[in-house]
C-alpha atoms as a PDB file:
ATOM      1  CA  UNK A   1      76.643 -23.354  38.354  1.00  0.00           C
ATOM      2  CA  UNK A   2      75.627 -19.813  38.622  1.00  0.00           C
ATOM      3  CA  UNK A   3      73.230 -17.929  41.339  1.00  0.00           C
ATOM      4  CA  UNK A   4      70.245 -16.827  39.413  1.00  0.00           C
ATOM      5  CA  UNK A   5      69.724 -13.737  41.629  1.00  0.00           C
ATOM      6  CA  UNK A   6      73.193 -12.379  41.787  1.00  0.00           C
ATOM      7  CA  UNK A   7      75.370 -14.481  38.864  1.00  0.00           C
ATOM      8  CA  UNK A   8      77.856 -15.354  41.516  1.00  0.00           C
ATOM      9  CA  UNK A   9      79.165 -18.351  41.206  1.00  0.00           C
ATOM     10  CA  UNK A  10      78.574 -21.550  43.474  1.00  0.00           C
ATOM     11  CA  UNK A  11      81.608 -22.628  43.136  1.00  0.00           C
ATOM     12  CA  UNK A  12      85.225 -20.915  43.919  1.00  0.00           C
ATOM     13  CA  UNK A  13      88.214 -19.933  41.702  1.00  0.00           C
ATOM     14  CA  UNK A  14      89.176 -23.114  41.096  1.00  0.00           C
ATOM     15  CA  UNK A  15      86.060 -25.143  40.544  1.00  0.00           C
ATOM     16  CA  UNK A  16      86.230 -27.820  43.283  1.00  0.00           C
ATOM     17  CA  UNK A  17      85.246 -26.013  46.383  1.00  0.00           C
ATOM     18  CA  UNK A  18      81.367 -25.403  46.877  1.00  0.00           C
ATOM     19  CA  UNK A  19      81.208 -21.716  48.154  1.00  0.00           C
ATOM     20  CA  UNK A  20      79.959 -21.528  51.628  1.00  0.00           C
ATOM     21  CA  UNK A  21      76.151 -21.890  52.377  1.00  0.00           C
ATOM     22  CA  UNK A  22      74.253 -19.943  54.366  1.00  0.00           C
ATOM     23  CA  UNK A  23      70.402 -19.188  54.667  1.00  0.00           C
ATOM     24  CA  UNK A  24      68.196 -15.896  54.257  1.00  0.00           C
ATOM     25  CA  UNK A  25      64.527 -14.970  55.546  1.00  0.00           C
ATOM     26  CA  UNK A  26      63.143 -11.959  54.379  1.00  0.00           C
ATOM     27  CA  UNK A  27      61.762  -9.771  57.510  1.00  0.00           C
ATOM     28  CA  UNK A  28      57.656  -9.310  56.448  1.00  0.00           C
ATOM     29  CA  UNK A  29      55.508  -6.664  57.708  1.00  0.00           C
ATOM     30  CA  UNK A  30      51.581  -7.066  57.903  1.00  0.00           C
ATOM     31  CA  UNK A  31      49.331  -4.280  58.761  1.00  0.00           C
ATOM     32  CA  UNK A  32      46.580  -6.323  59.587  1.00  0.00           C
ATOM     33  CA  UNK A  33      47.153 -10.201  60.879  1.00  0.00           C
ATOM     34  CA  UNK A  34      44.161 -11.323  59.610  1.00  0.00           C
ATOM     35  CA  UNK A  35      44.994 -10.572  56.181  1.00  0.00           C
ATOM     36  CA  UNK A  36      47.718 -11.587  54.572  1.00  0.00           C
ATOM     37  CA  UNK A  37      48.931  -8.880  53.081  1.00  0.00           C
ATOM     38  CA  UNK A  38      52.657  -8.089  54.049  1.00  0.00           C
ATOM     39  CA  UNK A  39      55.139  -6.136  52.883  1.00  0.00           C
ATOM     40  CA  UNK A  40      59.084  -6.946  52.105  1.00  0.00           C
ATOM     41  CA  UNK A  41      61.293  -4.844  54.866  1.00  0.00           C
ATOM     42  CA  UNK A  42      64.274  -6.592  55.365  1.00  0.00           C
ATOM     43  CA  UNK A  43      66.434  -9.344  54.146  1.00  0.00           C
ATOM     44  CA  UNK A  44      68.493 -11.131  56.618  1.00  0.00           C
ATOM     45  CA  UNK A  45      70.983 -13.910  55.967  1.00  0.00           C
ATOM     46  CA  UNK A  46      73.674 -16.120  58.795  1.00  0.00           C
ATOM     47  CA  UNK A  47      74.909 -19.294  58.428  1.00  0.00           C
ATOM     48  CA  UNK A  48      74.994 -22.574  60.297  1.00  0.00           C
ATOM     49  CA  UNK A  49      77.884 -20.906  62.885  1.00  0.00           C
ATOM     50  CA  UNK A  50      77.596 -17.194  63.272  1.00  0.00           C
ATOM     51  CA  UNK A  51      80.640 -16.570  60.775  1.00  0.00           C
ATOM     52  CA  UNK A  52      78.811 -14.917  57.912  1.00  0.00           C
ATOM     53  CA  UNK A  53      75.762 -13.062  58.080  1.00  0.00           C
ATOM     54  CA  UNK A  54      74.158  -9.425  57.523  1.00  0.00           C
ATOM     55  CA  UNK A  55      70.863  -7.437  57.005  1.00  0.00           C
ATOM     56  CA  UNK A  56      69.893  -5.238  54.277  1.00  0.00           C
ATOM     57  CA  UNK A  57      66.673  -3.114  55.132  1.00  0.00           C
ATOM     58  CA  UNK A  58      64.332  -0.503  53.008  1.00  0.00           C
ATOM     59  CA  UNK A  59      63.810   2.728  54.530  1.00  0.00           C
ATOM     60  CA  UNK A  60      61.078   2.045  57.174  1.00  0.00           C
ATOM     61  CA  UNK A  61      59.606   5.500  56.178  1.00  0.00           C
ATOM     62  CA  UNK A  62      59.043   4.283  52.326  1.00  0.00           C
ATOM     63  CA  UNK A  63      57.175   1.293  53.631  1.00  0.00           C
ATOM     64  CA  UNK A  64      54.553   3.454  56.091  1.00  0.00           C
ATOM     65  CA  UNK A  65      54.994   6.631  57.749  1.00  0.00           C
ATOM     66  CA  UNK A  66      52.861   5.484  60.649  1.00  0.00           C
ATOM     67  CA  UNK A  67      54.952   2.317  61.027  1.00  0.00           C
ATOM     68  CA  UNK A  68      57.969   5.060  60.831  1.00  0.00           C
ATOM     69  CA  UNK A  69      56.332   7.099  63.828  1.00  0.00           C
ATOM     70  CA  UNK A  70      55.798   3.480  65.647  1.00  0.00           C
ATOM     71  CA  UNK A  71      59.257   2.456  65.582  1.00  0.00           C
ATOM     72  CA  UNK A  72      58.813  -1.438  66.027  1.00  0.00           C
ATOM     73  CA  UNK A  73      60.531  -1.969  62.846  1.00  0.00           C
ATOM     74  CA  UNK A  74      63.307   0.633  63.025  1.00  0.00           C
ATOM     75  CA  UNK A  75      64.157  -1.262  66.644  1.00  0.00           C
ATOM     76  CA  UNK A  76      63.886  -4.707  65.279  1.00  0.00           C
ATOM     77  CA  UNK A  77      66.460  -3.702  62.301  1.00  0.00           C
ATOM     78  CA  UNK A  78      68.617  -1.594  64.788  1.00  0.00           C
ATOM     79  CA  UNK A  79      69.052  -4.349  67.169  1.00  0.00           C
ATOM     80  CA  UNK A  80      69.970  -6.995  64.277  1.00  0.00           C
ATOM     81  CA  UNK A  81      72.077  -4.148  62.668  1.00  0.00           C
ATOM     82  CA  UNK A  82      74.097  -4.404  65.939  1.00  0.00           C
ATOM     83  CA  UNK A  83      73.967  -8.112  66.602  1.00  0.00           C
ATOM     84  CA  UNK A  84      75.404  -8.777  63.349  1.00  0.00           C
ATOM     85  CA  UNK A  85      78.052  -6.001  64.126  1.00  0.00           C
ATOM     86  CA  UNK A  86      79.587  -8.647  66.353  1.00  0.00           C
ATOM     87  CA  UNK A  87      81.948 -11.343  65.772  1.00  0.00           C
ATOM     88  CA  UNK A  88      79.730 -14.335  66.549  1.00  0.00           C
ATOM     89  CA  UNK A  89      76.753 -13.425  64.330  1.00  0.00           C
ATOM     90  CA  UNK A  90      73.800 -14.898  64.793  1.00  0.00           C
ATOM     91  CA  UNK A  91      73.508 -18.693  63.603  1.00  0.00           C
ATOM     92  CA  UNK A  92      70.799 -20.805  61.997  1.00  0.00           C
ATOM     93  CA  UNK A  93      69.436 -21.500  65.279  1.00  0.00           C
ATOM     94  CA  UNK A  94      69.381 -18.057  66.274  1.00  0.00           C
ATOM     95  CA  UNK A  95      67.360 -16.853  63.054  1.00  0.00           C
ATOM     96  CA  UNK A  96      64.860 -20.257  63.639  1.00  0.00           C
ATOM     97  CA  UNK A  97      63.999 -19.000  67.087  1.00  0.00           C
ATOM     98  CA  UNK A  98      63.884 -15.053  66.095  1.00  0.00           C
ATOM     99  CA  UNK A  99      61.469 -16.642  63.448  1.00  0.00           C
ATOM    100  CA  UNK A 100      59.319 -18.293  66.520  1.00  0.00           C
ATOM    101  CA  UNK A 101      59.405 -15.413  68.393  1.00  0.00           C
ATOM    102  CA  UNK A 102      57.853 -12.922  65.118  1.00  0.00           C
ATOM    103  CA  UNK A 103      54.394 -14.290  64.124  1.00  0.00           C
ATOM    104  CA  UNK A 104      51.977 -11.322  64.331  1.00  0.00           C
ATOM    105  CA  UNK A 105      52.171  -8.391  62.198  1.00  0.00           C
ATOM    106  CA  UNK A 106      56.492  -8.456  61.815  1.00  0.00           C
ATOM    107  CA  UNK A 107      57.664 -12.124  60.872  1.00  0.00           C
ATOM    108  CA  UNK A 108      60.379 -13.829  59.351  1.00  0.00           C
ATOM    109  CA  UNK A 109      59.616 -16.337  56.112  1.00  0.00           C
ATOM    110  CA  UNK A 110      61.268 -19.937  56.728  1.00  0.00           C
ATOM    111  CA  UNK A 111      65.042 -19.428  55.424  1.00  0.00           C
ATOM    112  CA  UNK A 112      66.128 -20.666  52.429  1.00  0.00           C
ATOM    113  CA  UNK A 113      70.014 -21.839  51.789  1.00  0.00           C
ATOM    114  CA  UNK A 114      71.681 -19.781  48.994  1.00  0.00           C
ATOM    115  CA  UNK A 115      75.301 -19.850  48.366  1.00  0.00           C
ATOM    116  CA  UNK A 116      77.607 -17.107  49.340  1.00  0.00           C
ATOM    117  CA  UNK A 117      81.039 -16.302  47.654  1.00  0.00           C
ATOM    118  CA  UNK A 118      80.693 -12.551  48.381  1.00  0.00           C
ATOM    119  CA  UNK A 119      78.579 -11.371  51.296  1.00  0.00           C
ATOM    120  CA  UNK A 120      77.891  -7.862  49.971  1.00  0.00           C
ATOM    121  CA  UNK A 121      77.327  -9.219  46.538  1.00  0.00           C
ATOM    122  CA  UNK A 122      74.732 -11.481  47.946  1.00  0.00           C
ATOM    123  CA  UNK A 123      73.100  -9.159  50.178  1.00  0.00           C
ATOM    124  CA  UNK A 124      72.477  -6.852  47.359  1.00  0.00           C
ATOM    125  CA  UNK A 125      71.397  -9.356  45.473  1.00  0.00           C
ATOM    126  CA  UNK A 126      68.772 -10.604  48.182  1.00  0.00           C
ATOM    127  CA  UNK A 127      67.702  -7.375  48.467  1.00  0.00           C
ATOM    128  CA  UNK A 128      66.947  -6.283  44.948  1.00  0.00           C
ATOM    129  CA  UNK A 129      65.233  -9.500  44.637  1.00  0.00           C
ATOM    130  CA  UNK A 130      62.918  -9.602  47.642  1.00  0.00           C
ATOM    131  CA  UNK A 131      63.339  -6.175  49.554  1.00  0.00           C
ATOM    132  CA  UNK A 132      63.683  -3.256  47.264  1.00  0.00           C
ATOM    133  CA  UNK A 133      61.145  -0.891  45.822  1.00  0.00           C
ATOM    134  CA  UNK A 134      60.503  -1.494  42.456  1.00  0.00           C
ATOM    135  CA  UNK A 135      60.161   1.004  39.542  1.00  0.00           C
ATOM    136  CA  UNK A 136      57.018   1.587  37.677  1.00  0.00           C
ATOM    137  CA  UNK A 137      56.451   2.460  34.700  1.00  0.00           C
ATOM    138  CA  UNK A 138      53.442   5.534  34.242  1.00  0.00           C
ATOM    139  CA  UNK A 139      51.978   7.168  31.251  1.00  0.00           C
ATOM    140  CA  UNK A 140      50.633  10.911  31.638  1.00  0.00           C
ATOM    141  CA  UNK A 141      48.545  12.156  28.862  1.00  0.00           C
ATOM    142  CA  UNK A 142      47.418  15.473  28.499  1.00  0.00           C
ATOM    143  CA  UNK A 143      44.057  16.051  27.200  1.00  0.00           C
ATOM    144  CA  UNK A 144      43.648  16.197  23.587  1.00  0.00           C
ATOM    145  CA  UNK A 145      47.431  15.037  23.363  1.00  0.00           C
ATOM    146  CA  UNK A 146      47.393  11.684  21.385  1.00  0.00           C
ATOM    147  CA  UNK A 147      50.997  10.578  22.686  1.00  0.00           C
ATOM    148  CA  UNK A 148      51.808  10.289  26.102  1.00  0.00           C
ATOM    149  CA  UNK A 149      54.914  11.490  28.339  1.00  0.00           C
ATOM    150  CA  UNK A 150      56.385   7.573  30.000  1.00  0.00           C
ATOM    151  CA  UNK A 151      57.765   8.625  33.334  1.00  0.00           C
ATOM    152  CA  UNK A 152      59.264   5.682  35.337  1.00  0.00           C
ATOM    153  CA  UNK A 153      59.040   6.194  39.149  1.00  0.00           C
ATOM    154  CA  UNK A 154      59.858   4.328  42.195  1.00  0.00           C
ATOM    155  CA  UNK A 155      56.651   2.211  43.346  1.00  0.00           C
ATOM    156  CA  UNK A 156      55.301   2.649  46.547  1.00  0.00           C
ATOM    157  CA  UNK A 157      56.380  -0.641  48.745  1.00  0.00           C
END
């Protein structure tokens, strides 16, 4: 059994062994809390005891420059940065109450178990997936030109 976001595999070397599960919530942004309209910043991930566990961001300044100039984001991410620079991590519990405590415009989705055989690997996985700005594809034509120059860019987040 495979990982569709990463191709990991759920299972070790030798094929007995489950790899170890842990959970990730992606860290939302809303400009306005009455809409619900949020934008991707973060993905975090722990597991059940604080052993495994990491957060892969976007740059805050590619999301909003304002929300740049705020900082509420850059000192959420900087103080998980550092909590999960620690030896105890934080735990399931930890991200469930972090997840009380962020309801209004910065929040944390409900986390969702995914399997982890290499933390980087799934970290960059997560983050592709969920966090990362995606590239778009844009035709310029000139006037009077009948075929167009295709430029892909990075898309705003």
């Amino acid at each position: 059994m495979t990982c569709h976001l990463c191709g990991a595999g759920a299972f070790s070397a030798e094929g007995i062994e489950p790899a170890p599960q842990a959970f990730f919530s992606v860290l939302r942004w809303r400009s306005d809390p009455t809409r619900d309209e949020a934008r991707n910043v973060a993905v975090v991930l722990v597991n059940e005891d604080g052993t495994v566990g990491g957060i892969r961001a976007a740059p805050i300044s590619g999301v909003s420059k304002k929300l740049h100039e705020q900082g509420l984001v850059d000192a959420t991410i900087v103080q998980l940065e550092k909590r999960f620079e620690q030896r105890q991590k934080p735990r399931l519990q930890d991200l469930e109450e972090m997840r009380s405590q962020l309801q209004r415009s910065l929040y944390l989705t409900e986390p969702r178990p995914v399997a982890v055989s290499d933390l980087d690997v799934t970290l960059g996985a997560l983050y592709r997936a969920y966090v990362a700005p995606r590239a778009s594809v844009v035709l310029h034509r000139s006037e009077g030109e009948p075929d167009g120059e295709l430029v892909v860019r990075d898309a705003p987040l």
